[in-house]
C-alpha atoms as a PDB file:
ATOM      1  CA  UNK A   1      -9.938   9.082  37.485  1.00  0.00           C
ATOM      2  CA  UNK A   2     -10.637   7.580  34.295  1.00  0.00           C
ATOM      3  CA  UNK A   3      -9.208   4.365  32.776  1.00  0.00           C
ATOM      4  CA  UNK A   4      -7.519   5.245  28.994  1.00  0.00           C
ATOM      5  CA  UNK A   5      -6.806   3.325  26.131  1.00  0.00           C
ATOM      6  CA  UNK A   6      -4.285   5.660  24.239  1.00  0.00           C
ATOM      7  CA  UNK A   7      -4.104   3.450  20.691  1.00  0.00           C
ATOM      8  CA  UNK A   8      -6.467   2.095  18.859  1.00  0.00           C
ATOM      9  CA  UNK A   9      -8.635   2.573  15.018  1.00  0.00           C
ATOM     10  CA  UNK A  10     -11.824   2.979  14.415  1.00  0.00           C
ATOM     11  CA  UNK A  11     -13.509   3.376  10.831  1.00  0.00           C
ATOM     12  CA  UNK A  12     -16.011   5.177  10.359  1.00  0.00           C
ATOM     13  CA  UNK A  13     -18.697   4.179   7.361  1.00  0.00           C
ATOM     14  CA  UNK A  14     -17.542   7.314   5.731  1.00  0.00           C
ATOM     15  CA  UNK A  15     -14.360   6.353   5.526  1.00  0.00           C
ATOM     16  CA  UNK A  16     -15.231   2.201   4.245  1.00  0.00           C
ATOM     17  CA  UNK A  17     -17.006   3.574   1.535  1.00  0.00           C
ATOM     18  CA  UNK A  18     -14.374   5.435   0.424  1.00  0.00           C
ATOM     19  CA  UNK A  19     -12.093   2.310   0.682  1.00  0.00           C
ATOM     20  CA  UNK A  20     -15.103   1.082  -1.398  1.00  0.00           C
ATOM     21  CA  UNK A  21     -14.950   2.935  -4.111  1.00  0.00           C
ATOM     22  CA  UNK A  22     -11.333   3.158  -4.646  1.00  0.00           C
ATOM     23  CA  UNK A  23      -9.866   0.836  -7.856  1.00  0.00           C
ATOM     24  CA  UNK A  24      -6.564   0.520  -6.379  1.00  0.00           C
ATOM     25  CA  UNK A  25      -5.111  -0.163  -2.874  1.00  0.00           C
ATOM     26  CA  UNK A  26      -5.816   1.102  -0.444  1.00  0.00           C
ATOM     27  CA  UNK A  27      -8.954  -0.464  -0.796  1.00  0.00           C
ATOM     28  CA  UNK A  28     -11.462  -3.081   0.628  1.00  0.00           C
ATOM     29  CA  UNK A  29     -13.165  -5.527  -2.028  1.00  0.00           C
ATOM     30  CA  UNK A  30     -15.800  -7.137   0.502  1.00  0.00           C
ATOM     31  CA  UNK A  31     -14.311  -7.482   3.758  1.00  0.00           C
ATOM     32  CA  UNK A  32     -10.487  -8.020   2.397  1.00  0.00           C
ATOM     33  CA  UNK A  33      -8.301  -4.949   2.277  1.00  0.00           C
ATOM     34  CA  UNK A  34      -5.943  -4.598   0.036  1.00  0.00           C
ATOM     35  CA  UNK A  35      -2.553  -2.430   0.510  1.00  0.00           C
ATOM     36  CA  UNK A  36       0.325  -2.420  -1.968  1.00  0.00           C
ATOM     37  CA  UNK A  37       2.241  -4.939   1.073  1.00  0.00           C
ATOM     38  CA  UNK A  38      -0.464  -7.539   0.477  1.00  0.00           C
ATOM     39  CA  UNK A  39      -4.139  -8.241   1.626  1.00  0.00           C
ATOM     40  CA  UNK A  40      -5.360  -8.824   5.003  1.00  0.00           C
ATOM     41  CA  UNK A  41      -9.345  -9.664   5.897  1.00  0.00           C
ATOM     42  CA  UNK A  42     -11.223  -7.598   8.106  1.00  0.00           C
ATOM     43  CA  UNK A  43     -13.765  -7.498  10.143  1.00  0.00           C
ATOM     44  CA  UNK A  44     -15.903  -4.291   9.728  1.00  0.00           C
ATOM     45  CA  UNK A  45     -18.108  -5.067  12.981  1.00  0.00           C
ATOM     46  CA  UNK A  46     -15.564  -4.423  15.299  1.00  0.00           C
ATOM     47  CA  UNK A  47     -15.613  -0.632  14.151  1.00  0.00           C
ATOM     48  CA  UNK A  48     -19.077  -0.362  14.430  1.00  0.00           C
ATOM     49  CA  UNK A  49     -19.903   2.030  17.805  1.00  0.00           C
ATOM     50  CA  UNK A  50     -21.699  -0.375  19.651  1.00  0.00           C
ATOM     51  CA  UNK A  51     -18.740  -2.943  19.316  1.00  0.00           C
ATOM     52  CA  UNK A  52     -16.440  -1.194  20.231  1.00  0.00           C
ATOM     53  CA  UNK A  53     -18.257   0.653  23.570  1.00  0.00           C
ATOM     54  CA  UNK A  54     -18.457  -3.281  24.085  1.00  0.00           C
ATOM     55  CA  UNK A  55     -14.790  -3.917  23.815  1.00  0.00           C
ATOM     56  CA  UNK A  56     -14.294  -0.767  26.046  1.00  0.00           C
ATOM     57  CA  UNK A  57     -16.420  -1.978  28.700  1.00  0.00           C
ATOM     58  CA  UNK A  58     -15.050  -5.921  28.354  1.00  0.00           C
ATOM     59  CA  UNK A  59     -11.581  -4.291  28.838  1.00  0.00           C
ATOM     60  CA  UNK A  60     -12.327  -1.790  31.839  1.00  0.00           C
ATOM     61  CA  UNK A  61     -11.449   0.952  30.043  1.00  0.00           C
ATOM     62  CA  UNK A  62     -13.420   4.257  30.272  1.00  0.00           C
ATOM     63  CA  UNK A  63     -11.636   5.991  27.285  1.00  0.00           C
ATOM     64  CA  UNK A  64     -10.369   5.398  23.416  1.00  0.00           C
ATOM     65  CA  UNK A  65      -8.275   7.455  22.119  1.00  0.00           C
ATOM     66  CA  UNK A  66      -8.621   6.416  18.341  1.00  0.00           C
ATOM     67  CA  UNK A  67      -6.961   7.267  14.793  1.00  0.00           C
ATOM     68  CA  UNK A  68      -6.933   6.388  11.467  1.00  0.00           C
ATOM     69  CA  UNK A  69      -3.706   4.699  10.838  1.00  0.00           C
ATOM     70  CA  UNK A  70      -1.375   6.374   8.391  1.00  0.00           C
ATOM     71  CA  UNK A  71      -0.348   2.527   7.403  1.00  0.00           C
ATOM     72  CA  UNK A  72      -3.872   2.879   5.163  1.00  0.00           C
ATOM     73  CA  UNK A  73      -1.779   5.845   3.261  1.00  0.00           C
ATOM     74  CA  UNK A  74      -4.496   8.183   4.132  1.00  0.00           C
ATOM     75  CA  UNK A  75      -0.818  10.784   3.757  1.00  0.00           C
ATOM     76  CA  UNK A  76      -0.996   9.884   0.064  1.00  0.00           C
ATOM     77  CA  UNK A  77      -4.793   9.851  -0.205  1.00  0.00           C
ATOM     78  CA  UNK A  78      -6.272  12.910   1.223  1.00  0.00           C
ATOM     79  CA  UNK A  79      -9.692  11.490   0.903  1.00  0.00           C
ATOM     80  CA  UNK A  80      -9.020   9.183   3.120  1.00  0.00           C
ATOM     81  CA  UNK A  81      -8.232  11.560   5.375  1.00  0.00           C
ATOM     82  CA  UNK A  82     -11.076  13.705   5.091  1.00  0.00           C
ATOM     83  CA  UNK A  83     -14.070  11.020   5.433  1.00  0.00           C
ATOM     84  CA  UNK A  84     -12.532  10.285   8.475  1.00  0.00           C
ATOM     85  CA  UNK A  85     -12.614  13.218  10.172  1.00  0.00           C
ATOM     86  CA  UNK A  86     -16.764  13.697   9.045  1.00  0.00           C
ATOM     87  CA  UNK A  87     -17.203  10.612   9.931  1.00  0.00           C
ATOM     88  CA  UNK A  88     -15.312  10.243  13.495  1.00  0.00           C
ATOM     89  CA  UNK A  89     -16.758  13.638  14.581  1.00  0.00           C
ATOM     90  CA  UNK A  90     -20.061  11.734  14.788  1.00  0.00           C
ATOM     91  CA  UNK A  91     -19.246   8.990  16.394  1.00  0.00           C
ATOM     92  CA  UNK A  92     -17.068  10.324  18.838  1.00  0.00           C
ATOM     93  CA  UNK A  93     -20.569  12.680  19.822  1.00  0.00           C
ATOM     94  CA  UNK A  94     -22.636   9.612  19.763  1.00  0.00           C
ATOM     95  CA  UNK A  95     -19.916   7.605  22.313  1.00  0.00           C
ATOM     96  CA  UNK A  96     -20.647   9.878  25.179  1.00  0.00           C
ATOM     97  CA  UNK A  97     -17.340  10.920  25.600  1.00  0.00           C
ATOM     98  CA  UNK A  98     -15.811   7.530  25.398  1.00  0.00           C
ATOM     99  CA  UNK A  99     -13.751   8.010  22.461  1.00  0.00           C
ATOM    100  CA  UNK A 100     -11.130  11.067  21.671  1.00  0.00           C
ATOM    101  CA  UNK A 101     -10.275  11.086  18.382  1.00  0.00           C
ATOM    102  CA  UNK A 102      -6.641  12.449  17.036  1.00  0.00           C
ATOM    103  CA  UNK A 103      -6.592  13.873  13.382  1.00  0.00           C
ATOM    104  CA  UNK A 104      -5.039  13.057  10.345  1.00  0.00           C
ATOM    105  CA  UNK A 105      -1.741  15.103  10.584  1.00  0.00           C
ATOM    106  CA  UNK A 106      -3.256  18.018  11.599  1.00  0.00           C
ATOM    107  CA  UNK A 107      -4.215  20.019  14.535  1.00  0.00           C
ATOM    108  CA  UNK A 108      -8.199  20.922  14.374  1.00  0.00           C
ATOM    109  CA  UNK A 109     -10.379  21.857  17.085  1.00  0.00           C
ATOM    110  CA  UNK A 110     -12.301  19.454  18.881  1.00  0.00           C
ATOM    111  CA  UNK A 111      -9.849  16.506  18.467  1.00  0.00           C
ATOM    112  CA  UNK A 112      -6.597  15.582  21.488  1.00  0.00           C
ATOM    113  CA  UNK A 113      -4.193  15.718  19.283  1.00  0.00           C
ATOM    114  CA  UNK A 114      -2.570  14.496  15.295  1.00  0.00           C
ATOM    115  CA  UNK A 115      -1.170  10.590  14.191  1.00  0.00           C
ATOM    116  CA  UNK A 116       1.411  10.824  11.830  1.00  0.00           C
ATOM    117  CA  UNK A 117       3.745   7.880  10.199  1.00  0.00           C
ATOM    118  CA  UNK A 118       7.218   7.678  11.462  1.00  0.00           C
ATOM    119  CA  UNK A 119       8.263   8.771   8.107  1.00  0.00           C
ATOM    120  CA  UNK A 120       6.418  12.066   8.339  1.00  0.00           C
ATOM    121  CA  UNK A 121       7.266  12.692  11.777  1.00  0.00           C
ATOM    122  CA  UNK A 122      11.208  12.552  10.235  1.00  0.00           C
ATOM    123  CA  UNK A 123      11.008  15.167   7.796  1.00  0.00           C
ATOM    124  CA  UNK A 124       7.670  16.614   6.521  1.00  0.00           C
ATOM    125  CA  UNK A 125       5.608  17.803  10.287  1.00  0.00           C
ATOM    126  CA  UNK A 126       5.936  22.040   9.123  1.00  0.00           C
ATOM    127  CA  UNK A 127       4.136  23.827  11.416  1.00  0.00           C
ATOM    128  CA  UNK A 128       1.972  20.957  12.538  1.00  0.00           C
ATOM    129  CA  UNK A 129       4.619  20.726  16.317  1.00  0.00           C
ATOM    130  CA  UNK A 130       3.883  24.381  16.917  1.00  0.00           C
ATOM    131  CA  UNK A 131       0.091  24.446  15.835  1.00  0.00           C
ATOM    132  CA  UNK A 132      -0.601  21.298  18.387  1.00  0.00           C
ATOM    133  CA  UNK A 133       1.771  22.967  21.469  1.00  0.00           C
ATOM    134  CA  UNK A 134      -0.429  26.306  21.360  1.00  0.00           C
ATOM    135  CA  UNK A 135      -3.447  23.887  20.841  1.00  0.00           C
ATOM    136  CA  UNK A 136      -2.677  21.720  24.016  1.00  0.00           C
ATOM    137  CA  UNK A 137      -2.684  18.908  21.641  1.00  0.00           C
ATOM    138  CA  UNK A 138      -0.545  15.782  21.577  1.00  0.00           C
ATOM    139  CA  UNK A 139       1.451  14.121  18.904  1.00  0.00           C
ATOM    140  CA  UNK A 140       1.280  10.606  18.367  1.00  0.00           C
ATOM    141  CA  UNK A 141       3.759   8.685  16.035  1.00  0.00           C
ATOM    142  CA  UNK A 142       2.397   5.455  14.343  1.00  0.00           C
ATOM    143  CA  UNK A 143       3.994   3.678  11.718  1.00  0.00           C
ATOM    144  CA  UNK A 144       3.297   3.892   8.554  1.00  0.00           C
ATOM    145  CA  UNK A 145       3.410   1.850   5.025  1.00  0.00           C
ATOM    146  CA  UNK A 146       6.177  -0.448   5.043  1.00  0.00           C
ATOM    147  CA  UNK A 147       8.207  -0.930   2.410  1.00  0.00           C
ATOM    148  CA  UNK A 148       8.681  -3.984   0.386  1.00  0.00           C
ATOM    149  CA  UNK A 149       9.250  -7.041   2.252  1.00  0.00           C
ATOM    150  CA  UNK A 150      11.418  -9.859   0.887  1.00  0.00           C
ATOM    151  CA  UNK A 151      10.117 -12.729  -0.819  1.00  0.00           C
ATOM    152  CA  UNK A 152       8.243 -15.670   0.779  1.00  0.00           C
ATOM    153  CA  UNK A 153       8.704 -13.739   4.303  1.00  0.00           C
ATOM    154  CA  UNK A 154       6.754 -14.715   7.213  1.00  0.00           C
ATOM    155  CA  UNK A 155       3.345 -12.917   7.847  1.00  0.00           C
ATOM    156  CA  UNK A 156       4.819 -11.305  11.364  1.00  0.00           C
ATOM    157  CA  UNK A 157       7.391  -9.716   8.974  1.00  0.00           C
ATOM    158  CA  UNK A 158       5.966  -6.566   8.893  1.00  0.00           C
ATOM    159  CA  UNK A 159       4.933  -5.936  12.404  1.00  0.00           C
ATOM    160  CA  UNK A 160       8.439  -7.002  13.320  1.00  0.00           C
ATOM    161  CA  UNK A 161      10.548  -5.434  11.095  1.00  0.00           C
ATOM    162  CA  UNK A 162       9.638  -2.539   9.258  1.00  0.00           C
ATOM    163  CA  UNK A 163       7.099  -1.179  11.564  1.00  0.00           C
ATOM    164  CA  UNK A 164       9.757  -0.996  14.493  1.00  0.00           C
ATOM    165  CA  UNK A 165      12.774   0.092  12.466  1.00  0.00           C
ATOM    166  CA  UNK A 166      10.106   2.665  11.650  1.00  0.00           C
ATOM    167  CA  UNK A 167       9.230   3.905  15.264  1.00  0.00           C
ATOM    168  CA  UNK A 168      12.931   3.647  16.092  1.00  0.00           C
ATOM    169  CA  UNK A 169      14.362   6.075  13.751  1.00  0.00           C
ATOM    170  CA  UNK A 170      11.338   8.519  14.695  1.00  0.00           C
ATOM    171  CA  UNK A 171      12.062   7.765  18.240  1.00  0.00           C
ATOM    172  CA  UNK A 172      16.013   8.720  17.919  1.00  0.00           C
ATOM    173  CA  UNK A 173      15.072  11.532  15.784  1.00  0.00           C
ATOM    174  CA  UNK A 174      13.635  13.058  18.734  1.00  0.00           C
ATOM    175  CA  UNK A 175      16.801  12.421  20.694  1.00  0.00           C
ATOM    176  CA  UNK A 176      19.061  13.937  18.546  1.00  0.00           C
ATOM    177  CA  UNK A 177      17.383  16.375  17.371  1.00  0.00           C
ATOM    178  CA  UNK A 178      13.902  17.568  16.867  1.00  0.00           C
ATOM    179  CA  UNK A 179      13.172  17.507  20.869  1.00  0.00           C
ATOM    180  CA  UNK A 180      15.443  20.430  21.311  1.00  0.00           C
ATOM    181  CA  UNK A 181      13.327  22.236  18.381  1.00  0.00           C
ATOM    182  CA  UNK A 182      10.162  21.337  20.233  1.00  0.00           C
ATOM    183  CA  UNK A 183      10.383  20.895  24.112  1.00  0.00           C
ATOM    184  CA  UNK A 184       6.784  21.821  24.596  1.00  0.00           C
ATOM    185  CA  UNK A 185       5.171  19.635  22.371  1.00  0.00           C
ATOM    186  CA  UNK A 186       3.500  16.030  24.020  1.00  0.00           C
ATOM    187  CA  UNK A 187       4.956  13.073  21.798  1.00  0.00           C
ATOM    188  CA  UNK A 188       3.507   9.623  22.198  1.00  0.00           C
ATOM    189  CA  UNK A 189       5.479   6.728  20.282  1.00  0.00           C
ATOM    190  CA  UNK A 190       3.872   3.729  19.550  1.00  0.00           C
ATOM    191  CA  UNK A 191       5.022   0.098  20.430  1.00  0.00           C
ATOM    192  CA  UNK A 192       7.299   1.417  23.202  1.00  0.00           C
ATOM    193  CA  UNK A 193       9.293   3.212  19.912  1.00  0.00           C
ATOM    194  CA  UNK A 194      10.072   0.244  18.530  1.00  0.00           C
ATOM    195  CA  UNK A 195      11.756  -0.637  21.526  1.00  0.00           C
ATOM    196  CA  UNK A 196      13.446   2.733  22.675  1.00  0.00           C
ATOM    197  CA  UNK A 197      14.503   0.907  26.562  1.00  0.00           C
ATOM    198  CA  UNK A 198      17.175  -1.226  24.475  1.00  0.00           C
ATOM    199  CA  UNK A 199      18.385   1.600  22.882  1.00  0.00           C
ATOM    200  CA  UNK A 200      19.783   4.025  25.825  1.00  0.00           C
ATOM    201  CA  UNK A 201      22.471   1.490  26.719  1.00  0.00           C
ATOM    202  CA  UNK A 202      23.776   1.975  22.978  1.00  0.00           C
ATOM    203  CA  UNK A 203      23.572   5.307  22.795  1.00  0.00           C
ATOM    204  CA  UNK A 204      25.268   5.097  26.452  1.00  0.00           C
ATOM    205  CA  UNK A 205      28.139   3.104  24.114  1.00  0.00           C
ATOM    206  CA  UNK A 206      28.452   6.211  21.485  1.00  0.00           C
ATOM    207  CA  UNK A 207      28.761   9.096  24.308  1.00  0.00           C
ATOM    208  CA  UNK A 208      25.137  10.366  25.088  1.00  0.00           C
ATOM    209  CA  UNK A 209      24.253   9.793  28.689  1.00  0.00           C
ATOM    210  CA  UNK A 210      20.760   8.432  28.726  1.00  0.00           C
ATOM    211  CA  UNK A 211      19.590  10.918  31.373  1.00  0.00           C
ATOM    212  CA  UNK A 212      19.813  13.578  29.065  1.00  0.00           C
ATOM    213  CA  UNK A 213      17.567  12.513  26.661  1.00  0.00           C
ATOM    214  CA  UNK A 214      14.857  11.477  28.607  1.00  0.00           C
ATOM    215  CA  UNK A 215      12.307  14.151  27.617  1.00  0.00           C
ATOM    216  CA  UNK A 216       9.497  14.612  30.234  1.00  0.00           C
ATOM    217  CA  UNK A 217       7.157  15.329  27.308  1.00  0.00           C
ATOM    218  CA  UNK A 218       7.969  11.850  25.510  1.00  0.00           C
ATOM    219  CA  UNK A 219       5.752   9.017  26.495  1.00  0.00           C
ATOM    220  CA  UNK A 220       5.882   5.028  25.694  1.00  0.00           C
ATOM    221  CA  UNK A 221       2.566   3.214  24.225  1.00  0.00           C
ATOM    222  CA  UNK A 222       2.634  -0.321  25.467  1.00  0.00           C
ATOM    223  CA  UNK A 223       0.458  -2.209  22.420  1.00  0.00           C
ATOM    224  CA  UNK A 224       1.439  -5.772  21.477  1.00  0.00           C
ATOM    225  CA  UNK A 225       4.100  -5.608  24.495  1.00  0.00           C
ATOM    226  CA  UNK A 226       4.386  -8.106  27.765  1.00  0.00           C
ATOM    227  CA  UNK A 227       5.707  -8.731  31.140  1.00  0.00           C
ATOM    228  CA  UNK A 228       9.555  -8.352  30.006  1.00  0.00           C
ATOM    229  CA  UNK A 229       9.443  -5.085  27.902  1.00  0.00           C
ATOM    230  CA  UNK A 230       7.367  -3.264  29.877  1.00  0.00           C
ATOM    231  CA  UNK A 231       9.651  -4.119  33.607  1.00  0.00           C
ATOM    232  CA  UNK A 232      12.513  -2.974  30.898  1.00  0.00           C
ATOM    233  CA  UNK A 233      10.882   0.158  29.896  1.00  0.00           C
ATOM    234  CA  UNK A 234       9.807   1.038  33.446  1.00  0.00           C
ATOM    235  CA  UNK A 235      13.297   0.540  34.466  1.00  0.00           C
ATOM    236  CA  UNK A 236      14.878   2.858  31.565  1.00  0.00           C
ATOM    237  CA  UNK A 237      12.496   5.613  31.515  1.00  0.00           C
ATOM    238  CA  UNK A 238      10.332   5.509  34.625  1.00  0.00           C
ATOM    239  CA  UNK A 239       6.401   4.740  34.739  1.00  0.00           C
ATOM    240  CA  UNK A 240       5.330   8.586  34.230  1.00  0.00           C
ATOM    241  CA  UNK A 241       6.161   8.047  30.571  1.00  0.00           C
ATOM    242  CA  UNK A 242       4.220   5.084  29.876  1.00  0.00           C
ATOM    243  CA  UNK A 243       1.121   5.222  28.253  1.00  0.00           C
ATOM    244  CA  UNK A 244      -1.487   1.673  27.697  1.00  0.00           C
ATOM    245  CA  UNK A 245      -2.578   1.070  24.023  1.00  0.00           C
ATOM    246  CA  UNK A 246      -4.028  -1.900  22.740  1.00  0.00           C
ATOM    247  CA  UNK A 247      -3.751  -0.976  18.844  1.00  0.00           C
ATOM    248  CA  UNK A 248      -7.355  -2.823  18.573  1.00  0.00           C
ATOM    249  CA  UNK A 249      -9.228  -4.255  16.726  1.00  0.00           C
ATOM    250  CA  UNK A 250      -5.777  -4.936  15.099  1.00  0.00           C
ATOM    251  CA  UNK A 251      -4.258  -7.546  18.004  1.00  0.00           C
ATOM    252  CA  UNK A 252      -5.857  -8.617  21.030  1.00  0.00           C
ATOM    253  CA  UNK A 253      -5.750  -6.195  23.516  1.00  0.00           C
ATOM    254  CA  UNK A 254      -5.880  -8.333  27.113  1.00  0.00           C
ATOM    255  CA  UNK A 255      -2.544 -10.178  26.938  1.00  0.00           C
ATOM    256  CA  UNK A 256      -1.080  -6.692  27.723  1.00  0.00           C
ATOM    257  CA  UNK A 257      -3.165  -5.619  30.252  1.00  0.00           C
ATOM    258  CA  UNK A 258      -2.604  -8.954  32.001  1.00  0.00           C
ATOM    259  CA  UNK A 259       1.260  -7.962  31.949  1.00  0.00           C
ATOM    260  CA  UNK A 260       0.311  -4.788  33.548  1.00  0.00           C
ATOM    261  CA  UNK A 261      -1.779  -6.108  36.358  1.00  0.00           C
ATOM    262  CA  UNK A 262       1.147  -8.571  37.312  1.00  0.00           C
ATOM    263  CA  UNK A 263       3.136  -5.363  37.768  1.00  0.00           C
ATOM    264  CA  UNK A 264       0.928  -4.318  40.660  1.00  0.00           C
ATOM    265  CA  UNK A 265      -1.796  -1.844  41.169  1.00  0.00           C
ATOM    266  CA  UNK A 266       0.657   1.424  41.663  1.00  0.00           C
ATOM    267  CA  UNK A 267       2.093   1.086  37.708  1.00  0.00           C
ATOM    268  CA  UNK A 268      -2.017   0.242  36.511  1.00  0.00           C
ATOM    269  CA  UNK A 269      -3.113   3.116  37.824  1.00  0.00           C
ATOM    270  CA  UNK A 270      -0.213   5.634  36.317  1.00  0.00           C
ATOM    271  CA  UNK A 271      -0.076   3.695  32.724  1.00  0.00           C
ATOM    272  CA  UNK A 272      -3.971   3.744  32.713  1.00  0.00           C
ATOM    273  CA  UNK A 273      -5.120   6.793  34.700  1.00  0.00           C
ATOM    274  CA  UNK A 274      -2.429   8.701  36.136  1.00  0.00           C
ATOM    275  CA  UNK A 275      -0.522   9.562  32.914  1.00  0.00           C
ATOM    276  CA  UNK A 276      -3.121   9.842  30.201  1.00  0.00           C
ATOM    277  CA  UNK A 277      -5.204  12.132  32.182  1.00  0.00           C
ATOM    278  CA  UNK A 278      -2.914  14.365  32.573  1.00  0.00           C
ATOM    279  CA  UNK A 279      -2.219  14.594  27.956  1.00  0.00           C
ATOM    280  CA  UNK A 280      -5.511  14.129  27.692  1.00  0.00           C
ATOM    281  CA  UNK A 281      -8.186  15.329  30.114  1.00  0.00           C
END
């Protein structure tokens, strides 16, 4: 059974010369990208094929499933959007098999599934639930552009704060509502859902029994996360619904899947085989 890695991004050239050509963020001037929450370098090797078959293989892991993350806008910039798709179909050909890409809010054939922000998945999905159910596809909820941060605030700010107020609202969305309207559908939240496990014993506090809103279709990504939140998460929603990401090249991938080797070789091989064989196989 094959080893998965359910988050990370790859860029494909198509879609850095778009970033190119742009005038305004997004956009990369050398290797420095530029979004309207501030500039960050990059380094545009590590989404070159070879690379990242590298990484793969440094890492164990058999199988990427990659996007490009909505946090580029690619939802306000269509173009964005489309390069990537040209451009991922070819390298996901070229991988063997090791990478499965998901699509740009949309289902189309030949990918496992559609990333959306957090802000899209609260409102603006249409049809896209139904379209990926009949598909066999799976949904996967990233966040998406923050909003402005407040002045002189620390560079973690973002990751911290707006990206997992983000995946929590999505998360408890799903709770209270849309996971009625779409039972069916796969959902995988990033970064544990901004930390959904901390979040049944409050909802315990306002009258909703946790049991009832543990979906059997919703799974946990683990990216960025250790020792303590994942024995938390296991705990609250049971290893079936946990899924490994590393969200590279972004953050380092091995400190988590050193966590998950000190929880023993029965929760490695459901969070890394086990579970996302059975969404995506």
């Amino acid at each position: 059974m094959p080893t998965y890695d359910v988050h990370q991004h790859l860029w494909p050239e198509q879609v850095v010369e778009v970033l190119r050509g742009r005038r305004r963020p997004p956009r990369l001037q050398r290797n420095v990208l530029e979004l309207d929450e501030g500039s960050f370098p990059v380094d545009l090797r590590e989404h070159e094929l070879d690379a990242r078959l590298a990484l793969l293989d440094r890492d164990g892991i058999d199988v990427a499933v990659v996007s490009l993350p909505p946090t580029l806008g690619w939802e306000h910039h269509p173009e964005l959007a489309d390069a990537y798709h040209a451009g991922i179909r070819e390298l996901a050909a070229a991988s063997g098999g090791r990478l499965r890409p998901l699509a740009c809010g949309t289902c189309l054939e030949g990918f496992a599934g559609a990333c959306v922000s957090a802000a899209a998945f609260l409102g603006r999905l249409g049809a896209l639930p139904d379209e990926l159910e009949r598909a066999g596809q799976v949904l996967f909820v990233h966040p998406g552009p923050p909003g402005a941060a407040p002045e002189d605030a620390p560079s973690w700010w973002t990751a911290l704060v707006p990206y997992t107020a983000q995946m929590q609202a999505a998360y408890l969305a799903w709770v209270a509502d849309v996971g009625e309207r779409h039972a069916g559908l796969t959902v995988v939240f990033a970064i544990l859902a901004g930390g959904a496990p901390i979040q049944l014993e409050r909802l315990h506090s306002r009258g909703v029994e946790p049991r009832s809103v543990l979906h059997p279709s919703v799974h946990l990504e683990t990216s960025s996360y250790g020792r303590r939140a994942l024995e938390l998460c296991l705990k609250a929603h049971g290893v079936a619904q946990l899924l490994y990401g590393s969200d590279a090249p972004v953050i380092d991938s091995r400190p988590t899947l050193q966590a998950l080797s000190e929880l023993g070789g029965a929760v490695q091989h459901a969070v890394l085989s086990e579970n996302p064989t059975r969404l995506f196989a």
